[in-house]
N, C-alpha and C. Protein backbone atom coordinates (compact mmCIF):
# COMPACT_ATOMS: atom_id res chain seq x y z
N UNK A 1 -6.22 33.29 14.22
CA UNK A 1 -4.93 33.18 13.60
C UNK A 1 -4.08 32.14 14.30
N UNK A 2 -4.15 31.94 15.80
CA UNK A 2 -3.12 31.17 16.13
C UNK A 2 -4.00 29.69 15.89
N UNK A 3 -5.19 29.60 15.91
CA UNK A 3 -5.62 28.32 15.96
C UNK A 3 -5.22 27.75 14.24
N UNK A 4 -4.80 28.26 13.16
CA UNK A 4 -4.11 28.18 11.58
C UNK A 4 -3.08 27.87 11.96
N UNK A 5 -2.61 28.74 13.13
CA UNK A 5 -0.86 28.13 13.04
C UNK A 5 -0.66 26.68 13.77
N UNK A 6 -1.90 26.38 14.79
CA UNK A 6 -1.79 25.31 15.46
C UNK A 6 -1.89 24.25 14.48
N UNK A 7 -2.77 24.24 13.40
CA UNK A 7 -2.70 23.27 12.62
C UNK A 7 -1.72 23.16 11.76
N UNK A 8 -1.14 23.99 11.63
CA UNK A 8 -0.03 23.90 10.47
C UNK A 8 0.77 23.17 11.11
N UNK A 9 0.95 23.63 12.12
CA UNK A 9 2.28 23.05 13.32
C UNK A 9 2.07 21.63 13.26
N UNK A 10 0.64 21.27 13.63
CA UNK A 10 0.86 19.79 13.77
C UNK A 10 0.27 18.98 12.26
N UNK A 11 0.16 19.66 11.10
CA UNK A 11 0.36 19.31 10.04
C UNK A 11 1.71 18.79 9.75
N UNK A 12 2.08 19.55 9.83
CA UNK A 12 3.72 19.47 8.99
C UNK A 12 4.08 18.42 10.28
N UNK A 13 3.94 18.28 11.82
CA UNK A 13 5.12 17.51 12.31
C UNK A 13 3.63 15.66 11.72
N UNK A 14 2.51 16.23 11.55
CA UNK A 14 2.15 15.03 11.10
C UNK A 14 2.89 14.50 9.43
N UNK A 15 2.96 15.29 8.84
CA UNK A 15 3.37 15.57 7.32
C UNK A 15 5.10 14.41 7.63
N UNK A 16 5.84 15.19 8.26
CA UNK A 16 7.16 14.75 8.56
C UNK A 16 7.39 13.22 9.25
N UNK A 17 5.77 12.80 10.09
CA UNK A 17 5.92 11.52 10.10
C UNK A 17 5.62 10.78 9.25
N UNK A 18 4.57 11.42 8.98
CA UNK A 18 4.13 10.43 7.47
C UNK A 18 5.55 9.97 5.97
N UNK A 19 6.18 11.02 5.86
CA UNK A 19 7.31 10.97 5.01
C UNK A 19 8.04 9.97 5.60
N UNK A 20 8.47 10.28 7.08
CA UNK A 20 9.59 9.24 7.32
C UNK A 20 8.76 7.94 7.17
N UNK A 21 7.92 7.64 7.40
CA UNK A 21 6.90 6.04 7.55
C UNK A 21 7.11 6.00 5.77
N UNK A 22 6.80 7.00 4.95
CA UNK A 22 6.84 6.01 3.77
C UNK A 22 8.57 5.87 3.38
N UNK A 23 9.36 6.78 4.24
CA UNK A 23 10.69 6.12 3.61
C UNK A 23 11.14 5.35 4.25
N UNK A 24 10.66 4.82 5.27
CA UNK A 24 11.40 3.92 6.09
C UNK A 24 10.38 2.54 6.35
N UNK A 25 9.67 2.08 5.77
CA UNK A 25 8.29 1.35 5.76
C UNK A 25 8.86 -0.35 6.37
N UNK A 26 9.72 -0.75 5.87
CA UNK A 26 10.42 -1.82 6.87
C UNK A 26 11.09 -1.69 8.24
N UNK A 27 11.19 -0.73 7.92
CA UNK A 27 11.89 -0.35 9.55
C UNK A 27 10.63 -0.38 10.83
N UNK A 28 9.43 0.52 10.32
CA UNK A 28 8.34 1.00 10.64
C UNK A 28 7.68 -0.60 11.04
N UNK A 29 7.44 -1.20 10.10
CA UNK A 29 7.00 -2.58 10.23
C UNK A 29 7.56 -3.41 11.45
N UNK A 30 8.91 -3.38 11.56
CA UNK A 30 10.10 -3.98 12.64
C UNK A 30 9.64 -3.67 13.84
N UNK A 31 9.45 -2.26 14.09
CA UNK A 31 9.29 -1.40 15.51
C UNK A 31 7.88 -1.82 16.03
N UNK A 32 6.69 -2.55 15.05
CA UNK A 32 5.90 -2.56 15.09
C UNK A 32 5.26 -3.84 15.96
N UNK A 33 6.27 -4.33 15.22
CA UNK A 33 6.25 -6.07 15.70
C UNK A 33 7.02 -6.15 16.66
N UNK A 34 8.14 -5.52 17.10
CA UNK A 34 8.69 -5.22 18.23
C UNK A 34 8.04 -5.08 19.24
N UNK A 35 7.08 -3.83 19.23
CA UNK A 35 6.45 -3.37 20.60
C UNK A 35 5.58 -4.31 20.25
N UNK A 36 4.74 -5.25 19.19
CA UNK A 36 3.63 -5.76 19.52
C UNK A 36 4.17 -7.12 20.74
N UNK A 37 5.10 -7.85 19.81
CA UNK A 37 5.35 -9.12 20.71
C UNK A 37 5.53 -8.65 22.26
N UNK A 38 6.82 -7.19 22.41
CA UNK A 38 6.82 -6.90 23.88
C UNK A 38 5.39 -6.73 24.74
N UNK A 39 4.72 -5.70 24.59
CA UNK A 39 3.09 -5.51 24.93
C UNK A 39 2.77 -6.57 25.16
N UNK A 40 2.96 -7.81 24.41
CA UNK A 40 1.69 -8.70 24.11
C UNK A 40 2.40 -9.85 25.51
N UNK A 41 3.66 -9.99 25.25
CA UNK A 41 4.32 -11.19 26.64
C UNK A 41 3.49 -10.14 27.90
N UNK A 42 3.81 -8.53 28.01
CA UNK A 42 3.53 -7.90 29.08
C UNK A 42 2.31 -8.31 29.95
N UNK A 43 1.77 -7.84 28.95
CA UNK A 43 0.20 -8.25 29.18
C UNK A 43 -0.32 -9.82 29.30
N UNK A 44 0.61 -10.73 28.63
CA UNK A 44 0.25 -12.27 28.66
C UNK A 44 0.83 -12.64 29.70
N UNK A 45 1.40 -12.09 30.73
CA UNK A 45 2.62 -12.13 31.96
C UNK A 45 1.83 -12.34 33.34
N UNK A 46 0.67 -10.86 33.01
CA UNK A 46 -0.29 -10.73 34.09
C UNK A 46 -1.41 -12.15 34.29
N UNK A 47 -1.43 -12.61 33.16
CA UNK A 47 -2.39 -13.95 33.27
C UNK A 47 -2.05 -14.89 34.06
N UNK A 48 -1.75 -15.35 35.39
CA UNK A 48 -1.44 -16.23 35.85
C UNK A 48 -1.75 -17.81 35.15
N UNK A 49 -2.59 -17.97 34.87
CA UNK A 49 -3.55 -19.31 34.72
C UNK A 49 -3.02 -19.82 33.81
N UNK A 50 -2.02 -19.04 32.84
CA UNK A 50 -2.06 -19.81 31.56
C UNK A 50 -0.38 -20.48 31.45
N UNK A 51 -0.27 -21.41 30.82
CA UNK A 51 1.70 -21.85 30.79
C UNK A 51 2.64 -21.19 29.87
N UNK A 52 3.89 -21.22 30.67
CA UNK A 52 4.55 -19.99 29.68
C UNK A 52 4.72 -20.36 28.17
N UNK A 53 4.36 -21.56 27.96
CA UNK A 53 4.59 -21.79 26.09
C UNK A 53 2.97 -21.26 25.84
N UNK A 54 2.13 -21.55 26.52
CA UNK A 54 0.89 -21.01 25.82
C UNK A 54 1.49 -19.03 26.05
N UNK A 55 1.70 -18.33 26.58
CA UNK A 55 1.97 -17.20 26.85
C UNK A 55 2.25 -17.01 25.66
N UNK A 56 3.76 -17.55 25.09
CA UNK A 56 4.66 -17.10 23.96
C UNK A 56 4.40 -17.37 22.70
N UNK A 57 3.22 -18.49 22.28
CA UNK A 57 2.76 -18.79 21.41
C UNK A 57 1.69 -17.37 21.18
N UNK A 58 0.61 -16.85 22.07
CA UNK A 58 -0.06 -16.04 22.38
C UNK A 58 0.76 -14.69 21.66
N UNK A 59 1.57 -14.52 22.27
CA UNK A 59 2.45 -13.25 21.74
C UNK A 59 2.98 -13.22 20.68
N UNK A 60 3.17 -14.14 20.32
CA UNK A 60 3.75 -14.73 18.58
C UNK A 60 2.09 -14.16 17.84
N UNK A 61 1.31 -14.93 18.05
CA UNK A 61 -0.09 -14.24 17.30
C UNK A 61 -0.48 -12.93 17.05
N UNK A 62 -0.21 -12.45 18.48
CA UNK A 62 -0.45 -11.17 18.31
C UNK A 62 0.20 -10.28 17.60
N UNK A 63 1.53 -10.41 17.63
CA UNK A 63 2.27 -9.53 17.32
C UNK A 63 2.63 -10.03 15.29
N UNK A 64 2.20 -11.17 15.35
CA UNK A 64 1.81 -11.56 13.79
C UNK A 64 0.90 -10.74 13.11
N UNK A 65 -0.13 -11.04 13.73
CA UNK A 65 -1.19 -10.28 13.26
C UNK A 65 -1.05 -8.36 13.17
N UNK A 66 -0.06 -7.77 14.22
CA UNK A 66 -0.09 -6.72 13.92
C UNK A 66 0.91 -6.77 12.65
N UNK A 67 1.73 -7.39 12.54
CA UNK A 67 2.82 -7.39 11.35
C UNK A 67 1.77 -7.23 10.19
N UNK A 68 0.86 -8.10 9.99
CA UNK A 68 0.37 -7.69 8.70
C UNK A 68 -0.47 -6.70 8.84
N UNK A 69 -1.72 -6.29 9.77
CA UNK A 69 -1.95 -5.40 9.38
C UNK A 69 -0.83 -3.68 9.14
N UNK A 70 -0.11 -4.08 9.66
CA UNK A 70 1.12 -2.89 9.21
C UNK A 70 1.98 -3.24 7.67
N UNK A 71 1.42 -4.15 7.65
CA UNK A 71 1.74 -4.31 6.19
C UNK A 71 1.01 -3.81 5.04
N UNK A 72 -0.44 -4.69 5.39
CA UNK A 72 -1.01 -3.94 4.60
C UNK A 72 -1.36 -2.56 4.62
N UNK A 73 -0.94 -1.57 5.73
CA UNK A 73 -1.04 -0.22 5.81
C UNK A 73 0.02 0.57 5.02
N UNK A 74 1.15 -0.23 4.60
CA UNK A 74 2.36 0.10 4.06
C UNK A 74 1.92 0.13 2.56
N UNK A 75 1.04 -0.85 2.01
CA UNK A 75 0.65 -1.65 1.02
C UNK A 75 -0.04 -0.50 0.56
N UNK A 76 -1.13 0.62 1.45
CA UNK A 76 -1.99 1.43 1.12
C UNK A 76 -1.08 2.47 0.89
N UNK A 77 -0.41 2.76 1.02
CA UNK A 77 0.15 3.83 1.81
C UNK A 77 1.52 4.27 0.42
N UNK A 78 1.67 2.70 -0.09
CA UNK A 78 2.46 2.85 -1.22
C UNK A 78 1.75 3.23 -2.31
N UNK A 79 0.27 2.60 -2.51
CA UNK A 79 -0.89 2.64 -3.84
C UNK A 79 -1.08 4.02 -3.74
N UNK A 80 -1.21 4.79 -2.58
CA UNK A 80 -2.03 6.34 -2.33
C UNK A 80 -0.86 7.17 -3.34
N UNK A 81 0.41 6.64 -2.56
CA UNK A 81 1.50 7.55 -3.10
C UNK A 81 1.81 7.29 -5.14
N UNK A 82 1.45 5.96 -5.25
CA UNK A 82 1.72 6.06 -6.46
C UNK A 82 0.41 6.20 -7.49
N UNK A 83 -0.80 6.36 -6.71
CA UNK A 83 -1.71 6.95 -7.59
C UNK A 83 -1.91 8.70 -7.83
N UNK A 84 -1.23 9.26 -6.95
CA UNK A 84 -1.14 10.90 -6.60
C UNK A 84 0.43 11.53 -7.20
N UNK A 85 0.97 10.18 -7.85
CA UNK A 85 2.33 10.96 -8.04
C UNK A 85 3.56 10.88 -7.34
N UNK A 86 3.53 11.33 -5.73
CA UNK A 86 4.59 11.31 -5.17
C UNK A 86 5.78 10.43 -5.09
N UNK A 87 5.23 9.51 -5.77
CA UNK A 87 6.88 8.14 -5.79
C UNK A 87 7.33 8.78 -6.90
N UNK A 88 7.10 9.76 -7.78
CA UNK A 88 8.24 9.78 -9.32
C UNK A 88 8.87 10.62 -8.49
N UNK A 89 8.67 11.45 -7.47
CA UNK A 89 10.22 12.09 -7.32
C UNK A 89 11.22 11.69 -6.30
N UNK A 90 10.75 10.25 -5.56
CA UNK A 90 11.42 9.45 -4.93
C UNK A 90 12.44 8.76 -5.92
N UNK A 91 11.73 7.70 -6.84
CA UNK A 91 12.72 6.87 -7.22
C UNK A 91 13.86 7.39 -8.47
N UNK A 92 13.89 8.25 -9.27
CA UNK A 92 14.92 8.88 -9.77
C UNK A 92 16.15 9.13 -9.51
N UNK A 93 16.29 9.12 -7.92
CA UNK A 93 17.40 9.80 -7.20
C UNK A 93 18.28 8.40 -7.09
N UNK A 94 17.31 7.17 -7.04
CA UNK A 94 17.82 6.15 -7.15
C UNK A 94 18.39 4.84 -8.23
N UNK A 95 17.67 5.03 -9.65
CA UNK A 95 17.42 4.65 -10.42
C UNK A 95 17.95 5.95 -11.59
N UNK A 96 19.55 6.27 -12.31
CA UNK A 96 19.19 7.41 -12.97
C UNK A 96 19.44 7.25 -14.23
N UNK A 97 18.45 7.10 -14.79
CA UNK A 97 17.74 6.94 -15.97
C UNK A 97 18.89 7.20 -17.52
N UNK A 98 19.43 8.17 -17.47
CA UNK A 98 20.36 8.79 -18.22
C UNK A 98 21.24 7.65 -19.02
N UNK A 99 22.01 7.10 -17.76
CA UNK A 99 22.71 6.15 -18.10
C UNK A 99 22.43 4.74 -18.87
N UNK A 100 20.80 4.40 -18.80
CA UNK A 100 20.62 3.12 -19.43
C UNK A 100 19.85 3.65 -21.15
N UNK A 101 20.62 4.03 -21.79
CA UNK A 101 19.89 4.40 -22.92
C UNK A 101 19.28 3.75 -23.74
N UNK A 102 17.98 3.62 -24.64
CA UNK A 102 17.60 2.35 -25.38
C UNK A 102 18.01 2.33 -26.94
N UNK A 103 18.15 1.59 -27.63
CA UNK A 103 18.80 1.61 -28.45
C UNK A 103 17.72 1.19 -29.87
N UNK A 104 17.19 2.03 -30.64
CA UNK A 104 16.40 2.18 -31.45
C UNK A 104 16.73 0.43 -32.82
């Protein structure tokens, strides 16, 4: 029994990240590329051998490259949700329908 509740537990706090990542998916992207470029000078810091424009060019790549693949994870992440449904009860709240009536 407690090993059901352990998963639930970290269901739902997985569940609750996953929600905020798809409502916040630019933000998510930002933080991403954030820590990548930081990490990436960190680690390009320890290299003695190399010059600091090669360093920063270096960290520019890296942290490029994570940009898109967090993109395209956003990209999946939007298709999953709108092949299963879950975006119709997102965008309503934003978009309300009522008001644009069509006119026969």
């Amino acid at each position: 029994m407690a090993v059901a509740d352990s998963k639930t537990a970290t269901k739902s706090s997985f569940e609750s990240i996953r929600e905020w990542v798809v409502e916040h998916k630019l933000r998510t992207v930002g933080c991403l590329w954030l820590s990548g470029i930081g990490g990436s000078i960190a680690y390009n810091w320890s290299q003695p051998a190399m010059k600091t424009s090669v360093k920063i060019i270096h960290a520019r790549l890296h942290a490029q490259a994570l940009t898109l693949a967090a993109l395209a994870g956003a990209a999946v992440v939007e298709y999953y949700d709108h092949k299963t449904g879950k975006t119709q009860d997102r965008y309503p709240k934003y978009l309300p329908l009522d008001t644009y009536s069509q006119k026969d």
